[in-house]
C-alpha atoms as a PDB file:
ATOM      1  CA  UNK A   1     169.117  31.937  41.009  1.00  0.00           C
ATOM      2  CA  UNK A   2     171.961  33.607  42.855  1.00  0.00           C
ATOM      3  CA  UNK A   3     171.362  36.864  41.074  1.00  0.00           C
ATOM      4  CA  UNK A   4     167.772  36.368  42.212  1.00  0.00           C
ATOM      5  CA  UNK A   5     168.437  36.132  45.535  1.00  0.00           C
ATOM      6  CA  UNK A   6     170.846  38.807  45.862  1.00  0.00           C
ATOM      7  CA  UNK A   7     168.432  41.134  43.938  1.00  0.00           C
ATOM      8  CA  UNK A   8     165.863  40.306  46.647  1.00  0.00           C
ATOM      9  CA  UNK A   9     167.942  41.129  49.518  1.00  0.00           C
ATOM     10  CA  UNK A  10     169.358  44.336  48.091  1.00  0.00           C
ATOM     11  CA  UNK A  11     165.961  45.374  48.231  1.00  0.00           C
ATOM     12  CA  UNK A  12     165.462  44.177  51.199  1.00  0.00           C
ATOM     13  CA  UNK A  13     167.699  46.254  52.475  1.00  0.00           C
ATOM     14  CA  UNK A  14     166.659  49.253  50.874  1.00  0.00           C
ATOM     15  CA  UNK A  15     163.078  49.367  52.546  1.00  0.00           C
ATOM     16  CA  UNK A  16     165.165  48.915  56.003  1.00  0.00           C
ATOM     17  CA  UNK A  17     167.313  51.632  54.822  1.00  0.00           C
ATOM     18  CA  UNK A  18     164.580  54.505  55.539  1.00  0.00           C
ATOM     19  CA  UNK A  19     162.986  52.853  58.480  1.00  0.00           C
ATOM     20  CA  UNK A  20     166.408  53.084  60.370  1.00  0.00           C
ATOM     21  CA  UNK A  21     166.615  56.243  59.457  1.00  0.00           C
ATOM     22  CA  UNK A  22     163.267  57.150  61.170  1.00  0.00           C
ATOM     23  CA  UNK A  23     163.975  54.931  64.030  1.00  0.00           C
ATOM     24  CA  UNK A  24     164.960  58.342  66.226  1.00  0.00           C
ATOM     25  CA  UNK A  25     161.853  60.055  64.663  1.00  0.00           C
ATOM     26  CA  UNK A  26     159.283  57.245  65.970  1.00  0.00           C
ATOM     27  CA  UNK A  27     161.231  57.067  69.484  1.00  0.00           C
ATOM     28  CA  UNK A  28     160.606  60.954  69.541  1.00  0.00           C
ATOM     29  CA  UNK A  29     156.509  60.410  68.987  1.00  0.00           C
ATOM     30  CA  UNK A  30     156.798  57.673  71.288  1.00  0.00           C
ATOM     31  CA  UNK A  31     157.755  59.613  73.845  1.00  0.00           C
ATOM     32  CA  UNK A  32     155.242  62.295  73.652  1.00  0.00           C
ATOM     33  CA  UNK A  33     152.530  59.748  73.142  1.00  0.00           C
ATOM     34  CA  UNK A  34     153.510  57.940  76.603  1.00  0.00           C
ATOM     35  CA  UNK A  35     154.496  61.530  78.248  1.00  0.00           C
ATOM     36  CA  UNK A  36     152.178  64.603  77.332  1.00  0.00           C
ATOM     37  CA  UNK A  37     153.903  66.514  79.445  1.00  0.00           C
ATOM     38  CA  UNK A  38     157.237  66.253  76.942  1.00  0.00           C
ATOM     39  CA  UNK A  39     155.181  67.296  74.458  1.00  0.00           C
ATOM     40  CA  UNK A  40     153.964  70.280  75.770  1.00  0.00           C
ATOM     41  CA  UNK A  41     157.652  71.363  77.174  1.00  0.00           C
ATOM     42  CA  UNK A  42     158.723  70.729  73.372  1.00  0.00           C
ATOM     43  CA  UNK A  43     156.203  72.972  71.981  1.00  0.00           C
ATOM     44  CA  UNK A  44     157.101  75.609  74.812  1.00  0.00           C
ATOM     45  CA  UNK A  45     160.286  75.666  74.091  1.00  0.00           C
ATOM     46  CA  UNK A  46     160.379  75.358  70.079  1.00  0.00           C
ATOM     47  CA  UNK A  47     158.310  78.356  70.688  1.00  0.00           C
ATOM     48  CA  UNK A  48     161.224  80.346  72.722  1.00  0.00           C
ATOM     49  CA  UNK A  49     163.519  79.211  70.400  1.00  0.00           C
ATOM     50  CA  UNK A  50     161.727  80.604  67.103  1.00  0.00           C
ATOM     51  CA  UNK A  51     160.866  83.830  68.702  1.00  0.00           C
ATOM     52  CA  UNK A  52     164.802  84.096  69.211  1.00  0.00           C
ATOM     53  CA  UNK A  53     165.507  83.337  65.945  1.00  0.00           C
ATOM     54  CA  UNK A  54     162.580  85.400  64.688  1.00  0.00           C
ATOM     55  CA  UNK A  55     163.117  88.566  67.333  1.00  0.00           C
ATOM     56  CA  UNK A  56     163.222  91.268  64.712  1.00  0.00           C
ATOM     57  CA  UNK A  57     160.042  90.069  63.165  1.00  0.00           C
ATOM     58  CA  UNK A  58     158.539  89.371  66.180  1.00  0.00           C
ATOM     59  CA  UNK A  59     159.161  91.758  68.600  1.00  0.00           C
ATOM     60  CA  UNK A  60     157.071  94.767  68.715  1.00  0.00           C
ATOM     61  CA  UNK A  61     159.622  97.247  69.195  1.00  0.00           C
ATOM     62  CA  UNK A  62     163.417  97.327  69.067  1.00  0.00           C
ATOM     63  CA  UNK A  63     165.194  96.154  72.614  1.00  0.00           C
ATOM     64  CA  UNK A  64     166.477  99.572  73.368  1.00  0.00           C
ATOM     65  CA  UNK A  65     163.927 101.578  72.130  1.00  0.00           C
ATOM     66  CA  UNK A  66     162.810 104.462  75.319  1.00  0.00           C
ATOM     67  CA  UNK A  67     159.013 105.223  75.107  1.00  0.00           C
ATOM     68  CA  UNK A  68     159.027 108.541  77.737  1.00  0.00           C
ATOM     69  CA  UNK A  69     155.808 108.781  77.656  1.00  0.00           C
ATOM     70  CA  UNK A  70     155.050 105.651  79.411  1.00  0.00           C
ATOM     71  CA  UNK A  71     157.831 104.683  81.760  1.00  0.00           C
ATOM     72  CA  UNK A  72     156.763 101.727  84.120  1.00  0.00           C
ATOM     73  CA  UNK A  73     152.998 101.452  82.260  1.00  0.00           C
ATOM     74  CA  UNK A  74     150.941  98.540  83.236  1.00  0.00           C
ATOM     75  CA  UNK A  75     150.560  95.920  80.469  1.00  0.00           C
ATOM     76  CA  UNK A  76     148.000  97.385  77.991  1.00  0.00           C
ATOM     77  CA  UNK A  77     147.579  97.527  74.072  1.00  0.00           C
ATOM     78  CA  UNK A  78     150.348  99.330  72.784  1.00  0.00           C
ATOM     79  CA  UNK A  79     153.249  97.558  75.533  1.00  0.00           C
ATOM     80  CA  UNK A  80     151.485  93.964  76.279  1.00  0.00           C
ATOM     81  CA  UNK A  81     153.758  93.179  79.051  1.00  0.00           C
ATOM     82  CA  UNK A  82     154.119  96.750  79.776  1.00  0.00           C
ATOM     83  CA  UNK A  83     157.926  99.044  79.825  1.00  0.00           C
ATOM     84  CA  UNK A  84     160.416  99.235  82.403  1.00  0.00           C
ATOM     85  CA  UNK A  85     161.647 102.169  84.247  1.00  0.00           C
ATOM     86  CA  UNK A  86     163.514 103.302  80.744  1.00  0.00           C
ATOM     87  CA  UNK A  87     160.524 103.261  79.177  1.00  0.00           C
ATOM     88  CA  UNK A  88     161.020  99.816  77.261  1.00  0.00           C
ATOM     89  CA  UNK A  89     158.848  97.505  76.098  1.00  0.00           C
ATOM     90  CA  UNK A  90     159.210  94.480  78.136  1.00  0.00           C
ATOM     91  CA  UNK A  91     157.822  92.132  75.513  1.00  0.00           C
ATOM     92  CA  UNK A  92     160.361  92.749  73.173  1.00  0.00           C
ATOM     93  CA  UNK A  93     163.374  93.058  76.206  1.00  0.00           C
ATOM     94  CA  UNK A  94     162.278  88.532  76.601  1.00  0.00           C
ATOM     95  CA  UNK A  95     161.780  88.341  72.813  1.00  0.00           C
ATOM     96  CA  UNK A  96     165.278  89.938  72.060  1.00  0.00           C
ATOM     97  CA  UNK A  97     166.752  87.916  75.917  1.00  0.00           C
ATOM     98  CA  UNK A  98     166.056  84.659  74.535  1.00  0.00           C
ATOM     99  CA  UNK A  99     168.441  85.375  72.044  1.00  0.00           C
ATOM    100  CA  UNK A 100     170.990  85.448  74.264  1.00  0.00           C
ATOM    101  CA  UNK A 101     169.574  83.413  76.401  1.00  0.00           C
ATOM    102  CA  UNK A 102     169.934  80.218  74.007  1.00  0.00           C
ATOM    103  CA  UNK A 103     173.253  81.811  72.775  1.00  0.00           C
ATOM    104  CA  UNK A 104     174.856  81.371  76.146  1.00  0.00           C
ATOM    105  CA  UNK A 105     173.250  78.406  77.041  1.00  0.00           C
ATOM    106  CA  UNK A 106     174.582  76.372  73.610  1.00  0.00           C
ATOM    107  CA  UNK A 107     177.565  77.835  73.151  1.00  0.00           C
ATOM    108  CA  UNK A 108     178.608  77.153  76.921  1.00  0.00           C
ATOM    109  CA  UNK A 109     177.507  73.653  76.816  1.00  0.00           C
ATOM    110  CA  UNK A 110     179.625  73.251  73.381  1.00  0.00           C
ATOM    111  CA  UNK A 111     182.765  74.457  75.286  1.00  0.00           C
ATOM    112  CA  UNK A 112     182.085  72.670  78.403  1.00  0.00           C
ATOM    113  CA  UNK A 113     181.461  69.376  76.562  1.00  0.00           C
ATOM    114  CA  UNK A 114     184.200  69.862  74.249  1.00  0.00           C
ATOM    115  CA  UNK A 115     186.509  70.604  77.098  1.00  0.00           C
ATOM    116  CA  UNK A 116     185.050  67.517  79.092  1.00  0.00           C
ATOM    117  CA  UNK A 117     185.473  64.895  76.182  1.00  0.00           C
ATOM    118  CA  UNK A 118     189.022  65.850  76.195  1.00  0.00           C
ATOM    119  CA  UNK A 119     190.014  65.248  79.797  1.00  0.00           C
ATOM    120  CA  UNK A 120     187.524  62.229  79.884  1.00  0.00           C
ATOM    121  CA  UNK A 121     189.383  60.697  77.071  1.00  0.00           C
ATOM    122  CA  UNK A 122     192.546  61.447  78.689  1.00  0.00           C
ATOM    123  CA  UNK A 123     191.713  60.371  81.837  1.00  0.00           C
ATOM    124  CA  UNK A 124     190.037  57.048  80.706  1.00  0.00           C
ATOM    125  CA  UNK A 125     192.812  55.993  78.240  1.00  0.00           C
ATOM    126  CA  UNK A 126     195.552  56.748  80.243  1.00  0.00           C
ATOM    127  CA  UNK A 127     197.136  55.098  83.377  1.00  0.00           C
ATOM    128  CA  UNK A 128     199.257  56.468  86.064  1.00  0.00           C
ATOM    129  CA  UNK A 129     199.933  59.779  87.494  1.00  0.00           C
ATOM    130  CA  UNK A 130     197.977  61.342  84.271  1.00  0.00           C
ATOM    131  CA  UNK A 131     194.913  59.861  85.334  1.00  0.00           C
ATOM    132  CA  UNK A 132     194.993  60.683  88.828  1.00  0.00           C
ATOM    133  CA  UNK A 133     196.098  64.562  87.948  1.00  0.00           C
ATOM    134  CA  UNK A 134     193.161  65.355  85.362  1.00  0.00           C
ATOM    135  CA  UNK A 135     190.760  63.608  87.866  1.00  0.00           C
ATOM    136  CA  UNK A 136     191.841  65.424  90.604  1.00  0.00           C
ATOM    137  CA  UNK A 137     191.662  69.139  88.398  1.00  0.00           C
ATOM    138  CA  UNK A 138     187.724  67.401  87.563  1.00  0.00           C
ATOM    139  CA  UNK A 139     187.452  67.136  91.567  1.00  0.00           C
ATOM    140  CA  UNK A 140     188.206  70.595  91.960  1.00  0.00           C
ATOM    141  CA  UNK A 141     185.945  71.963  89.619  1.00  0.00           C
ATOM    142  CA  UNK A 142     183.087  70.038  90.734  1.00  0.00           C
ATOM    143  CA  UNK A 143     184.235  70.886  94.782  1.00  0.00           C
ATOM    144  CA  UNK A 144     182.021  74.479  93.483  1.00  0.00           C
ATOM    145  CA  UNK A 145     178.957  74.971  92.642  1.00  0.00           C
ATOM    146  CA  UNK A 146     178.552  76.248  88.997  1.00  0.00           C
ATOM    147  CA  UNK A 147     177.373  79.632  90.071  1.00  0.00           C
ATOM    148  CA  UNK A 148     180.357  80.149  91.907  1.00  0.00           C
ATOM    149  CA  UNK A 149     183.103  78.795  90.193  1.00  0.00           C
ATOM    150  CA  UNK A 150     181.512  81.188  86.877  1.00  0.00           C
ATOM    151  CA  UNK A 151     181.949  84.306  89.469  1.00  0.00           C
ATOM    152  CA  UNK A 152     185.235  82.918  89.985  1.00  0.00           C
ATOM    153  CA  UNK A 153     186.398  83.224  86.237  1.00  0.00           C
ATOM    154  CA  UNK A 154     184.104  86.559  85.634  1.00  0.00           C
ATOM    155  CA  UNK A 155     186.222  88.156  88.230  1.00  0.00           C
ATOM    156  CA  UNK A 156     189.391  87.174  86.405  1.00  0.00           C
ATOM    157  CA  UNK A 157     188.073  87.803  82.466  1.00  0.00           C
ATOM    158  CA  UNK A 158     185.812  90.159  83.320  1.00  0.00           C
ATOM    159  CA  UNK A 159     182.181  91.243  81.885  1.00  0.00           C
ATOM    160  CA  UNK A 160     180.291  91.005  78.901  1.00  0.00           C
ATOM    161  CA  UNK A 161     178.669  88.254  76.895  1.00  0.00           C
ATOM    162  CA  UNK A 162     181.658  86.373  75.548  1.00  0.00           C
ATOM    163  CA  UNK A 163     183.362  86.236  79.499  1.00  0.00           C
ATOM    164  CA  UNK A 164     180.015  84.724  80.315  1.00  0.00           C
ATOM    165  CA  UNK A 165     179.986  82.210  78.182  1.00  0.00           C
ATOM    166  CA  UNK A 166     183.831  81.632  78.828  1.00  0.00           C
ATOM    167  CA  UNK A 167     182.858  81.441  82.396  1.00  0.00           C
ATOM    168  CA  UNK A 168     179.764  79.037  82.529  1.00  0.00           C
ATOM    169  CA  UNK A 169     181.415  76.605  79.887  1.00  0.00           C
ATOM    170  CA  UNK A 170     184.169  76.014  82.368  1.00  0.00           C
ATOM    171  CA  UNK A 171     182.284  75.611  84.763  1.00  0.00           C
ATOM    172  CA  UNK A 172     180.243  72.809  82.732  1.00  0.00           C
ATOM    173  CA  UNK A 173     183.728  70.537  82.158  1.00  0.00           C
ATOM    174  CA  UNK A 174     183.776  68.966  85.544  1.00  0.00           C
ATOM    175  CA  UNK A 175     180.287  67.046  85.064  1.00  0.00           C
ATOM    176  CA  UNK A 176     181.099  66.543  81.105  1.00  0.00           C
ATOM    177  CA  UNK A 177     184.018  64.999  82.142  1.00  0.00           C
ATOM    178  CA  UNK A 178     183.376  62.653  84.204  1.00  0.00           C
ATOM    179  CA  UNK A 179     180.445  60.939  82.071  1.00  0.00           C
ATOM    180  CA  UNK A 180     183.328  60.793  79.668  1.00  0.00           C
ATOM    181  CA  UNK A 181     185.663  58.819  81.710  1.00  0.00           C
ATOM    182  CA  UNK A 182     183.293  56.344  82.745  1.00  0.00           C
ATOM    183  CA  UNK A 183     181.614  55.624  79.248  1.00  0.00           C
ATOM    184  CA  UNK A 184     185.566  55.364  77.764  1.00  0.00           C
ATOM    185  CA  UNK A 185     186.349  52.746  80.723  1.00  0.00           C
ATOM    186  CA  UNK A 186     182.920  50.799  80.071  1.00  0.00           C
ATOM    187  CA  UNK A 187     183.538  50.577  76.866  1.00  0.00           C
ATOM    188  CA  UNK A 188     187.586  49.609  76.967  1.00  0.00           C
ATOM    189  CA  UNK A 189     186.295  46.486  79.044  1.00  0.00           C
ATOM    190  CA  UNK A 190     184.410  45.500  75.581  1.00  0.00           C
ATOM    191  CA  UNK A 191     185.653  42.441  73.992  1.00  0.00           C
ATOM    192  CA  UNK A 192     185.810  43.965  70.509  1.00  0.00           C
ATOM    193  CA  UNK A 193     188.291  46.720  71.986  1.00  0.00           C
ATOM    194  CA  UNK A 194     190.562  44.490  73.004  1.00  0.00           C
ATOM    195  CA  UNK A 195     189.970  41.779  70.615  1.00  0.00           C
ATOM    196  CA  UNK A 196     191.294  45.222  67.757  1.00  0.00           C
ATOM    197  CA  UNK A 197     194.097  45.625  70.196  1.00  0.00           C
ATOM    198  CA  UNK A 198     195.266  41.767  69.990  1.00  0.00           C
ATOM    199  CA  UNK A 199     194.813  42.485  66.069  1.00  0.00           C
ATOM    200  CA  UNK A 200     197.624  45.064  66.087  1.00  0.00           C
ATOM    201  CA  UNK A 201     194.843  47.170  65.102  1.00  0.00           C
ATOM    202  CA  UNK A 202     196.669  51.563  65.630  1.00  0.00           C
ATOM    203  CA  UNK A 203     195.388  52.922  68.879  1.00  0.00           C
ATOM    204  CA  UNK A 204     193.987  56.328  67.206  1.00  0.00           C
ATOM    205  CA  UNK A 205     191.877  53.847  65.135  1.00  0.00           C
ATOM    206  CA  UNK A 206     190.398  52.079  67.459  1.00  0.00           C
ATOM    207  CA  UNK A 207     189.630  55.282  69.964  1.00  0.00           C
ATOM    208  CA  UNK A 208     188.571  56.757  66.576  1.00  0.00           C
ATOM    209  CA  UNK A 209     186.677  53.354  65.436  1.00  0.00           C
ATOM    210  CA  UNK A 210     185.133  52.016  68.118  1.00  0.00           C
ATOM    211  CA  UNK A 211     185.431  54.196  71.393  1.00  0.00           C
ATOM    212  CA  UNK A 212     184.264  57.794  70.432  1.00  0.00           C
ATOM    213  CA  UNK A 213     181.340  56.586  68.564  1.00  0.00           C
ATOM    214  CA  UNK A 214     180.534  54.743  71.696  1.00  0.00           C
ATOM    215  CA  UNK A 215     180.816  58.117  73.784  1.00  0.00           C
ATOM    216  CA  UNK A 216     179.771  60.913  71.980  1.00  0.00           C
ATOM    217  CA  UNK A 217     176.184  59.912  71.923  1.00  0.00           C
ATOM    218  CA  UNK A 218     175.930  59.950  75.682  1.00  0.00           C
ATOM    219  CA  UNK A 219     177.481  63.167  75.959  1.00  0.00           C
ATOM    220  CA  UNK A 220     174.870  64.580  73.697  1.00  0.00           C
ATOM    221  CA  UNK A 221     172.100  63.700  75.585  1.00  0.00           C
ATOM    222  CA  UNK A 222     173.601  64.889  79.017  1.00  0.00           C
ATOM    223  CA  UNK A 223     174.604  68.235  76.961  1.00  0.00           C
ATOM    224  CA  UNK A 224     170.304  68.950  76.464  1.00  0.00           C
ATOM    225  CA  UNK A 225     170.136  68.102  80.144  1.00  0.00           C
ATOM    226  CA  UNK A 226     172.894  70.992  80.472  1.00  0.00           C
ATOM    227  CA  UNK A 227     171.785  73.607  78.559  1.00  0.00           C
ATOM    228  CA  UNK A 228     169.232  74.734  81.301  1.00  0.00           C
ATOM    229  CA  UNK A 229     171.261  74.767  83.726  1.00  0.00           C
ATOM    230  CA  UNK A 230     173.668  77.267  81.920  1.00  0.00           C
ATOM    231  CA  UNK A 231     171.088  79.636  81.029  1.00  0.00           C
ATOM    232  CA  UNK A 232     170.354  79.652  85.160  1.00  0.00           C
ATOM    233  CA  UNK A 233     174.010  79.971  85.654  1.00  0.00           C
ATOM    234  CA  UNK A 234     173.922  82.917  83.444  1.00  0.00           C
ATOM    235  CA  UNK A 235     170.848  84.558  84.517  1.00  0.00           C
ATOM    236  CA  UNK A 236     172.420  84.199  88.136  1.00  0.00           C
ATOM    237  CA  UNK A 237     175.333  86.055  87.199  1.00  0.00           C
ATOM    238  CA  UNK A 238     173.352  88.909  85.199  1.00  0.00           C
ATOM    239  CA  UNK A 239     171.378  89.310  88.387  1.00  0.00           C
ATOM    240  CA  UNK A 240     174.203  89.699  90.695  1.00  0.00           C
ATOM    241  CA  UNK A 241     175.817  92.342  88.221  1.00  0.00           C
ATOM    242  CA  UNK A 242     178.737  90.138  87.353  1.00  0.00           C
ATOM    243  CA  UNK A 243     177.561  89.084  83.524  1.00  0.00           C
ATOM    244  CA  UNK A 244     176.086  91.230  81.068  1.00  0.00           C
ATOM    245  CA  UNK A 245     176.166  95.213  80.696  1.00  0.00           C
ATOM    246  CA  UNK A 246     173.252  97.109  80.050  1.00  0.00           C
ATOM    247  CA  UNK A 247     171.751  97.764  78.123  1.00  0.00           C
ATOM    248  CA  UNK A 248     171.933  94.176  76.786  1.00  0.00           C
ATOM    249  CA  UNK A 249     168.190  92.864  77.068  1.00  0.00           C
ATOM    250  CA  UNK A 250     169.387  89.620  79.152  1.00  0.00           C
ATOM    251  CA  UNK A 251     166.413  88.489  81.622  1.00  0.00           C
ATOM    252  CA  UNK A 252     168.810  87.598  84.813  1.00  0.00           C
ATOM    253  CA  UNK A 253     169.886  92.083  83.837  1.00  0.00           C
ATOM    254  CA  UNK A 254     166.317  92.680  83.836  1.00  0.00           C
ATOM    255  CA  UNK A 255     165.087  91.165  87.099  1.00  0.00           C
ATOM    256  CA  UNK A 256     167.903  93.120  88.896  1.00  0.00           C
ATOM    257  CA  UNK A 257     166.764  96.166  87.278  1.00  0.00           C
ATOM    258  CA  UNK A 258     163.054  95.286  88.559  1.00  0.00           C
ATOM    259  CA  UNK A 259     164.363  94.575  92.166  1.00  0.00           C
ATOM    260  CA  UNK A 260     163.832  98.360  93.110  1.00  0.00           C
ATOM    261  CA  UNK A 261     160.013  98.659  92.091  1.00  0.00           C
ATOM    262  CA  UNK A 262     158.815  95.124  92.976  1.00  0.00           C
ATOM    263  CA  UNK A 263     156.264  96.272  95.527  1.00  0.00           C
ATOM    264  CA  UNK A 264     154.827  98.736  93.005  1.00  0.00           C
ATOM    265  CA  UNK A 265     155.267  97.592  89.730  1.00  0.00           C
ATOM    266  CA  UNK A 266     155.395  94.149  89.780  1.00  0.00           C
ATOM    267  CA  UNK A 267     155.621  93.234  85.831  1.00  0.00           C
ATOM    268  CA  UNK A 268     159.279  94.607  85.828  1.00  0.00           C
ATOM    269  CA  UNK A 269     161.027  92.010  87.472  1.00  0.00           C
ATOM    270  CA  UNK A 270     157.920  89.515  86.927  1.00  0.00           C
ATOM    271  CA  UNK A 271     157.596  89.443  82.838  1.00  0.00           C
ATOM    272  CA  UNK A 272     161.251  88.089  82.560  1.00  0.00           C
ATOM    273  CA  UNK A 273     161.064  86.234  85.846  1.00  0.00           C
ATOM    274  CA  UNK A 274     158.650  84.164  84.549  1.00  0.00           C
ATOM    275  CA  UNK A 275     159.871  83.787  81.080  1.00  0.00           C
ATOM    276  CA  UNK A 276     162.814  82.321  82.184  1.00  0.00           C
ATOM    277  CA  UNK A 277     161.053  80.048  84.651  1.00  0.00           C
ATOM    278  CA  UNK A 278     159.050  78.596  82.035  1.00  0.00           C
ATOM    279  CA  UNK A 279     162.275  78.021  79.846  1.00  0.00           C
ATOM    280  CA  UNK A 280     164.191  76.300  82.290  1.00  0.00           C
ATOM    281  CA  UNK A 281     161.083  73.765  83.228  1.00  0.00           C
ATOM    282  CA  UNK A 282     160.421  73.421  79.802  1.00  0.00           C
ATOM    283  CA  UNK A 283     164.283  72.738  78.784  1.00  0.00           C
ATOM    284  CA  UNK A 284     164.558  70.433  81.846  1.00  0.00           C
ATOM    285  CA  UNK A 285     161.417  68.413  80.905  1.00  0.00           C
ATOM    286  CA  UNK A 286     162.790  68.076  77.197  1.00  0.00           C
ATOM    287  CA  UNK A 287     166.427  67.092  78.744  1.00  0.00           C
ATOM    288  CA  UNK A 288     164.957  64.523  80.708  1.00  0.00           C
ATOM    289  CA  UNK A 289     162.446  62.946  78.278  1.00  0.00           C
ATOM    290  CA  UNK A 290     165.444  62.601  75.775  1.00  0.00           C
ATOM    291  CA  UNK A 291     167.868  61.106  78.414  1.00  0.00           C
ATOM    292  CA  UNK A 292     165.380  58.913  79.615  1.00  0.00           C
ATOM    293  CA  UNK A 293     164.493  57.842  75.726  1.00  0.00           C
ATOM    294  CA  UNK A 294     167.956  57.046  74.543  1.00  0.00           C
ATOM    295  CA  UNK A 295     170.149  56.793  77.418  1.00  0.00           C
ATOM    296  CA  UNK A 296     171.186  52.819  77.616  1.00  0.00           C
ATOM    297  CA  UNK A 297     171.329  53.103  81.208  1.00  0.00           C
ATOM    298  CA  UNK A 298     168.038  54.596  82.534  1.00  0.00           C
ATOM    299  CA  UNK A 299     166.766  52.416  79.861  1.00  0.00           C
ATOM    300  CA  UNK A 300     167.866  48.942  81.380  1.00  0.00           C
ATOM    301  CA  UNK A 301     166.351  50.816  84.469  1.00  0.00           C
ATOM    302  CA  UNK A 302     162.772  50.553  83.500  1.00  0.00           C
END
């Protein structure tokens, strides 16, 4: 009878087993079911991302290919979007960007929440004069806008696509970090955390145990709220001339470039311009469905 019973609740738990695992998967259709507008800024930018991933099979031509014959031509059937004043084919310039559009945009993130979780550890485990100088190094990151304090660091390391995303991520620590220090002091006041520390449970067990798991899920949902605004950050310093050297196909570059021959030849600076408009809605819609979806506190909100 025992064997019968623990037979039938074995499983039991097996047929929970998948539908736990799909719990993420329904709150995803959930969302676009209540929100159509989430879907349709998924779809958007799933479609940014595969052309990135798919640029050489995409793309018409190659980024840096010069067509003399038609520099600056109006969109038509061989150049869609039409070229540029080197003769290049715009379409394949955005294609060939949103490579390294999403390649600054994630790998800054990484760095700035890597560099956040850190100090928001730090700073929300320890006491004292520790506390109060991380906090205060958080304070003075966040005392700058992004834009600036990434000019900041680009006029120390100087150009090129690996400064940038030096740059940017350190500019994304401040805000990383201090979503870090306040999940790590919510969840200190838990009971379990200090019932493990009356157990003489180690301390790296129970931040390991019981405190990251606790924070790193919050941190990545605020890091796909993020990764828009680094690509803007990025694009801003590409436009002022301060990020990456032509002739690197990077959309912030190729507005710039554009500036000159707006009142003429619009598409230039407009083809890219709008591309990355479309992106950054599209990324911020996404960022703020999911945040909304599985953040615990926006969802004790509703």
């Amino acid at each position: 009878m025992v064997a019968r019973d623990l037979s039938a609740a074995d499983q039991g738990a097996t047929r929970r087993a998948p539908a736990l695992r799909l719990a993420p998967v329904r709150a995803i259709v959930d969302q676009v079911r209540a929100r159509p507008f989430f879907g349709i800024a998924a779809l958007i930018a799933l479609a940014f991302l595969l052309a990135a991933a798919f640029a050489p099979w995409v793309a018409p031509y190659e980024p840096t290919f010069q067509d003399a014959i038609h520099l600056m031509a109006p969109p038509s059937a061989a150049h869609w979007c039409g070229t540029d004043s080197f003769g290049q084919d715009l379409l394949s310039r955005v294609i060939y960007g949103a490579r390294y559009a999403f390649l600054i945009g994630f790998c800054s993130v990484m760095i700035g929440a890597v560099g956040g979780l850190a100090i928001g550890l730090a700073a929300g485990l320890l006491q004292g004069p520790v506390e109060w100088g991380l906090m205060r190094f958080v304070d003075a990151i966040l005392a700058l806008p992004s834009l600036i304090m990434a000019i900041t660091f680009i006029s120390i390391l100087g150009q090129g696509i690996d400064k940038v995303i030096y740059a940017v991520g350190f500019a994304m620590i401040g805000p990383f970090a201090r979503t870090v220090r306040a999940d790590v002091l919510q969840v200190r006041a838990q009971a379990f955390v200090e019932a493990a520390g009356l157990m003489g449970v180690d301390r790296l067990r129970i931040i390991w145990r019981h405190i990251l798991p606790n924070v790193i899920f919050p941190l990545a949902v605020q890091a796909t709220v993020r990764i828009s605004e680094a690509i803007l950050v990025s694009s801003g310093l590409s436009f002022l001339g301060l990020g990456v050297v032509p002739p690197t196909p990077d959309w912030g570059l190729m507005i710039s470039e554009g500036r000159a021959f707006i009142s003429f030849v619009p598409w230039i600076s407009g083809v890219p311009g709008a591309a990355l408009a479309l992106l950054l809605i599209a990324l911020s819609i996404v960022g703020d469905g999911i945040r909304e979806q599985f953040d615990p506190k926006m969802r004790s909100n509703r």
